[in-house]
C-alpha atoms as a PDB file:
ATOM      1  CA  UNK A   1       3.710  11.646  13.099  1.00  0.00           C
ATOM      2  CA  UNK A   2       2.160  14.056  15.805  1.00  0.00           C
ATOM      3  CA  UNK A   3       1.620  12.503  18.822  1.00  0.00           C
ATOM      4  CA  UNK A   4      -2.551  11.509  19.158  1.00  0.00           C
ATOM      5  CA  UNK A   5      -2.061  13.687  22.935  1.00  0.00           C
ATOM      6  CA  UNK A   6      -1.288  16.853  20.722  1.00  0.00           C
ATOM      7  CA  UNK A   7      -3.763  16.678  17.977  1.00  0.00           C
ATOM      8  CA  UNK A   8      -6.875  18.976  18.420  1.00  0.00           C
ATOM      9  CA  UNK A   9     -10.105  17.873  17.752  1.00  0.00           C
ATOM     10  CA  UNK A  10     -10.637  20.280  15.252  1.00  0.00           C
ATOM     11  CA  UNK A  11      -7.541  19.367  13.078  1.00  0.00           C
ATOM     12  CA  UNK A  12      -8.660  15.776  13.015  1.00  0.00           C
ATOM     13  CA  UNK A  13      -9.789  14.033   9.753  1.00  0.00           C
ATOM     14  CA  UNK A  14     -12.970  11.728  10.512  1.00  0.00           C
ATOM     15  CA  UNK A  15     -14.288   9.585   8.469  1.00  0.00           C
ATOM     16  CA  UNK A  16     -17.976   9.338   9.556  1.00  0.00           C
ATOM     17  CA  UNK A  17     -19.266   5.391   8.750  1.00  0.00           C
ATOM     18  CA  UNK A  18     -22.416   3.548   8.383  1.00  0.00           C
ATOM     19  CA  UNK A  19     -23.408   0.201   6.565  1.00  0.00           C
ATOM     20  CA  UNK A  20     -26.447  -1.675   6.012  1.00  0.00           C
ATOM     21  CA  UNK A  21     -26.659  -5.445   5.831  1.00  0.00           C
ATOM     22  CA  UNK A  22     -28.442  -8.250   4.517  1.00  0.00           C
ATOM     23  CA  UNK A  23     -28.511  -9.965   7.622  1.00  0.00           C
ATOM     24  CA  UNK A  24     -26.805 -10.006  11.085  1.00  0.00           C
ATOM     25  CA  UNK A  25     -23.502 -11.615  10.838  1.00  0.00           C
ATOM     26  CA  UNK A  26     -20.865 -11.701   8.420  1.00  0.00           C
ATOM     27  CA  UNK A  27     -19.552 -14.799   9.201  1.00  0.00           C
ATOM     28  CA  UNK A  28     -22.685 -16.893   8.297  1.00  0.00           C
ATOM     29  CA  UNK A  29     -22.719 -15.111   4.615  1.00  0.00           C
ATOM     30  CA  UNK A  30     -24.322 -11.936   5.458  1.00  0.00           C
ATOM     31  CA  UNK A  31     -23.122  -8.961   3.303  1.00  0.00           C
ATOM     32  CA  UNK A  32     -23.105  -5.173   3.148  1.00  0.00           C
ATOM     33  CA  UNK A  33     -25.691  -4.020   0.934  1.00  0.00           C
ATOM     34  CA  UNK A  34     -25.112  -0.330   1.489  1.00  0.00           C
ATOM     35  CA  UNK A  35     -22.633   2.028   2.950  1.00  0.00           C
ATOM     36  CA  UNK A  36     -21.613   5.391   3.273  1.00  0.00           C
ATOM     37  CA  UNK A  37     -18.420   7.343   4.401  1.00  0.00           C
ATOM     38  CA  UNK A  38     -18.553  11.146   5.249  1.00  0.00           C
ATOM     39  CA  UNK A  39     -15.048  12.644   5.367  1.00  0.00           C
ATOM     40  CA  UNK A  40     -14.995  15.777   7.222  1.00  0.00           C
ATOM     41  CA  UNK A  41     -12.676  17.741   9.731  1.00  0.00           C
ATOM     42  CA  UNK A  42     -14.674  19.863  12.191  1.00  0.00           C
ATOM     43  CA  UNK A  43     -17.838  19.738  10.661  1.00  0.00           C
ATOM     44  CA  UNK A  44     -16.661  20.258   7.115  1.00  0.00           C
ATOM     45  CA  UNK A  45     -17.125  18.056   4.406  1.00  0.00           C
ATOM     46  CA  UNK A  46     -14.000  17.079   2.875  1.00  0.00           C
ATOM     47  CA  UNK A  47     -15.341  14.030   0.405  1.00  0.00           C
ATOM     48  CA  UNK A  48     -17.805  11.245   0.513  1.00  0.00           C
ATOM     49  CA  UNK A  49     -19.043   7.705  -0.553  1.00  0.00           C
ATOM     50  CA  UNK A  50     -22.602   6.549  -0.756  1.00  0.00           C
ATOM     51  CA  UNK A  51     -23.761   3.443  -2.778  1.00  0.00           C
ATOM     52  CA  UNK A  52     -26.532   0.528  -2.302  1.00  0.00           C
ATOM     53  CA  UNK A  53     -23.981  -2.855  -2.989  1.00  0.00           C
ATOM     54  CA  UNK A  54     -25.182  -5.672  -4.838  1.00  0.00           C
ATOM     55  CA  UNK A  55     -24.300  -8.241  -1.871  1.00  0.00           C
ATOM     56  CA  UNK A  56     -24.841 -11.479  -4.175  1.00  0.00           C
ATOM     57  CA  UNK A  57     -27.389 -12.605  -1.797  1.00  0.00           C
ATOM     58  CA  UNK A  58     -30.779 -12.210  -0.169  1.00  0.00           C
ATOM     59  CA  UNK A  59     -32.178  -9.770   1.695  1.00  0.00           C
ATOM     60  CA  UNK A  60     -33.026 -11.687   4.987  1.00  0.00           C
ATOM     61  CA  UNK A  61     -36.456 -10.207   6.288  1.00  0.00           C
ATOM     62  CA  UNK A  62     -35.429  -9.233   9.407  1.00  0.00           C
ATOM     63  CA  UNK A  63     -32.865  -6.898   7.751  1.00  0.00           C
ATOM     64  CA  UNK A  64     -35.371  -5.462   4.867  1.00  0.00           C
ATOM     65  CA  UNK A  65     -38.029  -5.059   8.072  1.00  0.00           C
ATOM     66  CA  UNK A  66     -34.986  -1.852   9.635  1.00  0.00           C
ATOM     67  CA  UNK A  67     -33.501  -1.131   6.189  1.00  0.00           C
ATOM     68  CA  UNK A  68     -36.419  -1.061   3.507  1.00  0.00           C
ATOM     69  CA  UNK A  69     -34.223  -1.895   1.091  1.00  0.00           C
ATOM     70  CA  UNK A  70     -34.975  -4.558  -1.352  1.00  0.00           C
ATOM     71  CA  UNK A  71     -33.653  -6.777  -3.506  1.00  0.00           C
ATOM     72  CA  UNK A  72     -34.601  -4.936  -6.745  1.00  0.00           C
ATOM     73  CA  UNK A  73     -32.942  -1.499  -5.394  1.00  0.00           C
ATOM     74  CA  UNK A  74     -29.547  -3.562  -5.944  1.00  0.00           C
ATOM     75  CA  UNK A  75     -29.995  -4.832  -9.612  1.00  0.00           C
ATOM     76  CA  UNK A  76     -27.101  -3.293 -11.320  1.00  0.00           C
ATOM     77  CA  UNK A  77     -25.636  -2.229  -8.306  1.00  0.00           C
ATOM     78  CA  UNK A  78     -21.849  -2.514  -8.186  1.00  0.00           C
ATOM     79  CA  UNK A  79     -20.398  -5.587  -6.067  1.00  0.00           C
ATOM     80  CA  UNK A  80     -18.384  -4.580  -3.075  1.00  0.00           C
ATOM     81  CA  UNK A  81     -15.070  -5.041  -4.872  1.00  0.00           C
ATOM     82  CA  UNK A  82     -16.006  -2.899  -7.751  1.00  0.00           C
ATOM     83  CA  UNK A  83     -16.097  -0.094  -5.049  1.00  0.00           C
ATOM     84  CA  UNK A  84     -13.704  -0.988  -2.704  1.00  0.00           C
ATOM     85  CA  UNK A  85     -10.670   1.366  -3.942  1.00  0.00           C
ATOM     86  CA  UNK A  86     -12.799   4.245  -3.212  1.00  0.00           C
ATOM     87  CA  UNK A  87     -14.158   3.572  -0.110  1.00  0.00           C
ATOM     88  CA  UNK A  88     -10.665   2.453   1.073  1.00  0.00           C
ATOM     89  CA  UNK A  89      -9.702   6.055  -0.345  1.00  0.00           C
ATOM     90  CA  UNK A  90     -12.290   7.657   1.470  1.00  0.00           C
ATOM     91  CA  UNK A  91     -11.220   6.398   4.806  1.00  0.00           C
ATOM     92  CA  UNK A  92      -7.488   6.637   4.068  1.00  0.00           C
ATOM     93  CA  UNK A  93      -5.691   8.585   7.104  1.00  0.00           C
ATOM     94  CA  UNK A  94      -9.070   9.042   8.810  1.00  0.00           C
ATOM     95  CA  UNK A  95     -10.365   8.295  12.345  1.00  0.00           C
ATOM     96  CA  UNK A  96     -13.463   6.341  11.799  1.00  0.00           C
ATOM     97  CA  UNK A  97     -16.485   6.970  13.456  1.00  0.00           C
ATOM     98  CA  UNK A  98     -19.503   5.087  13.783  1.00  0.00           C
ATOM     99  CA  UNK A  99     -21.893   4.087  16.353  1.00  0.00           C
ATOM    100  CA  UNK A 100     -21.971   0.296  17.190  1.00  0.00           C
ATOM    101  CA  UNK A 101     -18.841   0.350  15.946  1.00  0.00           C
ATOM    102  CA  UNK A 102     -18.008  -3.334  15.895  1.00  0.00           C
ATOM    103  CA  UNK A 103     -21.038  -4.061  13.782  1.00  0.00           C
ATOM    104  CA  UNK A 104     -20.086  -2.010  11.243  1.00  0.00           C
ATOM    105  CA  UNK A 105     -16.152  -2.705  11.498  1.00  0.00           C
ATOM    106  CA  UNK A 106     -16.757  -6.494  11.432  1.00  0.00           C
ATOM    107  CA  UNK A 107     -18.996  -5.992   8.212  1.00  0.00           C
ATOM    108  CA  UNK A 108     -16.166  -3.544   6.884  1.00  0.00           C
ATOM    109  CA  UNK A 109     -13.178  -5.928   8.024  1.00  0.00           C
ATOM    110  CA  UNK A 110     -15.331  -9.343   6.434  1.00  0.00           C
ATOM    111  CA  UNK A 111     -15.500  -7.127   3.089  1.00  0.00           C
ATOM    112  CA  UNK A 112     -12.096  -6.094   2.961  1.00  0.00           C
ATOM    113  CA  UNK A 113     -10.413  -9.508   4.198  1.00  0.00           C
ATOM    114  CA  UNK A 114     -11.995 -11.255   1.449  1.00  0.00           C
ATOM    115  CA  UNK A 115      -9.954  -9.352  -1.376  1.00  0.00           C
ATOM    116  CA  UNK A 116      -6.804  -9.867   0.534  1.00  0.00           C
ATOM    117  CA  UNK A 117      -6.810  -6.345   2.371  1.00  0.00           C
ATOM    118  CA  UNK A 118      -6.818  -5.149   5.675  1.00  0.00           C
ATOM    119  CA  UNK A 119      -8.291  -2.125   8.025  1.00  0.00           C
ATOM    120  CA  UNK A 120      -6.799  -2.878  10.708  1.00  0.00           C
ATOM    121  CA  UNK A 121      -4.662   0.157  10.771  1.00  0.00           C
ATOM    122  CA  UNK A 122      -7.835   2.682  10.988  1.00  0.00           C
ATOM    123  CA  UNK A 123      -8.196   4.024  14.275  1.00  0.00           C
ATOM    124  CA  UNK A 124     -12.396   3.695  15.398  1.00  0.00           C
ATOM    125  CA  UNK A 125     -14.062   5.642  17.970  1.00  0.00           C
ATOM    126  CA  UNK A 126     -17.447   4.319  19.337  1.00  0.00           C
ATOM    127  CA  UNK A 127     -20.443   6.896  19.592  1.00  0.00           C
ATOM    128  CA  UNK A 128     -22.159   3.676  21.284  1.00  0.00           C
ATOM    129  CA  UNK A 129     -19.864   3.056  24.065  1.00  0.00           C
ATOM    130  CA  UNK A 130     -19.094   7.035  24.691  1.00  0.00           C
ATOM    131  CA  UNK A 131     -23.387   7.603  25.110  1.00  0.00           C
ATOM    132  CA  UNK A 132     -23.396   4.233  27.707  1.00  0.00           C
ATOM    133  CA  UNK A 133     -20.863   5.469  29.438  1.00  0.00           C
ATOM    134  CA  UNK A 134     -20.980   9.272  29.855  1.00  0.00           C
ATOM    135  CA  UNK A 135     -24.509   9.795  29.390  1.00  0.00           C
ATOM    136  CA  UNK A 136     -27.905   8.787  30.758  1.00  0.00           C
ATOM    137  CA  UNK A 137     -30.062   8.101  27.867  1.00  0.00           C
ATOM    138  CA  UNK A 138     -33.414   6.558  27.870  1.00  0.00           C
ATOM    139  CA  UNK A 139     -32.032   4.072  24.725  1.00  0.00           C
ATOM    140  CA  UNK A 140     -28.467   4.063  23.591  1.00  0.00           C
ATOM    141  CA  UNK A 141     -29.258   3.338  19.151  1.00  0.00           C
ATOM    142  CA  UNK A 142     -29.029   5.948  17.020  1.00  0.00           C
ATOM    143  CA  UNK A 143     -31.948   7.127  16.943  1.00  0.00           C
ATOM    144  CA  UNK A 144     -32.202   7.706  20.611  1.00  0.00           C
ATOM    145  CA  UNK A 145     -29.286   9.389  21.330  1.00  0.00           C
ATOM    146  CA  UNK A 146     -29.525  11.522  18.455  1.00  0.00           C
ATOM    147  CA  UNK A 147     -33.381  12.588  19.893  1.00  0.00           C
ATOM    148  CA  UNK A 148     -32.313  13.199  23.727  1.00  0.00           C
ATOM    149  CA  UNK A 149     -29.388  15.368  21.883  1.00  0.00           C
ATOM    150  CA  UNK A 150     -32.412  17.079  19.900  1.00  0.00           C
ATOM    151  CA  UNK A 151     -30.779  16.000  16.346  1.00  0.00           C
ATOM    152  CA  UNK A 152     -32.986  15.869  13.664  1.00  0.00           C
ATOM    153  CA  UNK A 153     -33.001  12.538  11.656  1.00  0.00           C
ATOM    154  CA  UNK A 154     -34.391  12.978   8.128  1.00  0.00           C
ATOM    155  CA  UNK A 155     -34.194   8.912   7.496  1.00  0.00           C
ATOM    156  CA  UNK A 156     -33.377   6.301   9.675  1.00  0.00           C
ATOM    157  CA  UNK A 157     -31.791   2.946   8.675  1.00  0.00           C
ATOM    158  CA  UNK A 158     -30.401   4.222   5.758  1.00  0.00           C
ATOM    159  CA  UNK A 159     -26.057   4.711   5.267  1.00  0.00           C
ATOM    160  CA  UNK A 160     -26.132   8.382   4.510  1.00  0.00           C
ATOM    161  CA  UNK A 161     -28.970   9.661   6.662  1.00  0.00           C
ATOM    162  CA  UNK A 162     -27.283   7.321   9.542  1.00  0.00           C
ATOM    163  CA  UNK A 163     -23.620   8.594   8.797  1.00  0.00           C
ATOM    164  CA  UNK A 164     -24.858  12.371   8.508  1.00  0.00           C
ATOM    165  CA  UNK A 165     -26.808  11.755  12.351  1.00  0.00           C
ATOM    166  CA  UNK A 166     -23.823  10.064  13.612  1.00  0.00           C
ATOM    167  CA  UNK A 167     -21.508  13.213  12.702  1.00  0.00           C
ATOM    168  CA  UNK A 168     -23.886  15.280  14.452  1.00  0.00           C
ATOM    169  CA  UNK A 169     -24.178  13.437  17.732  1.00  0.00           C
ATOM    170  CA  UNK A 170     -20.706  13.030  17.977  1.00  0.00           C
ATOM    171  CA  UNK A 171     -19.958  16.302  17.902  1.00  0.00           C
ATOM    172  CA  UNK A 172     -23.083  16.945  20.363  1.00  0.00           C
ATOM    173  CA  UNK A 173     -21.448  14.284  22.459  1.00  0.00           C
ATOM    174  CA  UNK A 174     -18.036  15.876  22.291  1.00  0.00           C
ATOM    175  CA  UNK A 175     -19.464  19.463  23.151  1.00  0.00           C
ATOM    176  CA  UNK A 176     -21.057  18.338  26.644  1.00  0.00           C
ATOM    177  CA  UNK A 177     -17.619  16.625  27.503  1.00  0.00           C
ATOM    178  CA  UNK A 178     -15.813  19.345  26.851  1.00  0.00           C
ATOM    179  CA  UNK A 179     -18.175  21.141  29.075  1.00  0.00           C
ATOM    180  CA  UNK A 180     -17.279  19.217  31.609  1.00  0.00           C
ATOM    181  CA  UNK A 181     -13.512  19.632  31.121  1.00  0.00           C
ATOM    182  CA  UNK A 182     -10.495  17.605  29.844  1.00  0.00           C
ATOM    183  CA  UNK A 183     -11.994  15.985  26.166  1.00  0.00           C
ATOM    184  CA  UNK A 184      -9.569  18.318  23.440  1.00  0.00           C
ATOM    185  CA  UNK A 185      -7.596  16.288  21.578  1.00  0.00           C
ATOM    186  CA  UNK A 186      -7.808  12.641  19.537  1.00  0.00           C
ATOM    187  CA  UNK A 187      -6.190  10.815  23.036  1.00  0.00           C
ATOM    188  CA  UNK A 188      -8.719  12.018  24.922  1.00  0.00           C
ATOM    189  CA  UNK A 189     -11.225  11.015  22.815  1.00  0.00           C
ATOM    190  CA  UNK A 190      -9.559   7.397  22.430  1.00  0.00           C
ATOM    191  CA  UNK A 191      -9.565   7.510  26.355  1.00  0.00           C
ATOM    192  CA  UNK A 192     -13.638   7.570  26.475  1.00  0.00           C
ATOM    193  CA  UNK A 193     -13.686   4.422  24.574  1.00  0.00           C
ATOM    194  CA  UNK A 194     -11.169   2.157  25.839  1.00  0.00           C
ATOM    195  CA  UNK A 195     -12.417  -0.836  28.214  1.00  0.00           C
END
């Protein structure tokens, strides 16, 4: 296995992530009701996964009031574990990305746990933590970042449109760093985000 100090950017397989919820926290019940993966390396697509989930539970309003979706857009939806294989294929080998990561993650790793699985092994990177930190944004959510960057969002709150924003900013982010000198490969990437 290369080394994460000698492996370009470019050559790195990302696995772009967003989820929506029914509610706030997993460990009170709450449960993905939609996610998407983009799988890409440098900007090209490589595969995908979109699909609203049939969580097994209410919408809470609070969640419906960002999302929009409803509890009839999930009738006949498949349950998480009906989908997991391919999502799990999706991210196989792949640096995720997402922005408020450990939202996401925790939703992802509360999923997973419960059929006996793990994604513990996927390396994350945080398009959260590298906009507080390295850039002086009037908000720090998606949708902020991605306007001071001047990146169009066709729909907000939704997996895809969120996972297709959050590919763009990164790479937005990524480009003024490297401006600046010394952000080339996966390490220094992991670097921006440690604590």
């Amino acid at each position: 296995m290369t080394p994460m100090s000698l492996v370009l950017l470019k050559n790195t397989i990302f696995a772009f992530t967003d989820i929506e919820t029914t509610g706030l926290d997993p460990f009170r019940g709450d449960k993905i009701c939609e996610i998407a993966v983009l799988r890409s390396r440098y900007k090209q697509k490589i595969a995908s996964f979109h699909s609203l989930i049939d969580p097994g539970r209410n919408i809470s309003p609070a969640a419906y009031a960002v999302n929009g979706i409803t509890e009839e857009m999930l009738i006949g939806k498949p349950k998480f574990a009906e989908v997991a294989t391919e999502i799990l294929d999706v991210l196989h080998k792949a640096v995720i990305v997402c922005h408020n990561a450990p939202f996401d993650i925790g939703f992802l790793e509360s999923e997973i746990n419960l059929m006996g699985l793990t994604i513990s092994e996927f390396p994350v990177i945080d398009t959260l933590i590298i906009s507080r930190r390295y850039f002086n944004f009037q908000g720090n959510n998606l949708n902020s970042v991605a306007r001071c960057l001047g990146v169009k969002i066709d729909q907000q709150h939704r997996a895809m449109s969120d996972v297709i924003t959050t590919e763009k900013i990164f790479w937005e982010l990524i480009k003024d760093l490297q401006r600046r000198g010394g952000v080339n490969t996966l390490a220094d990437v992991f670097s921006l985000c440690k604590k």
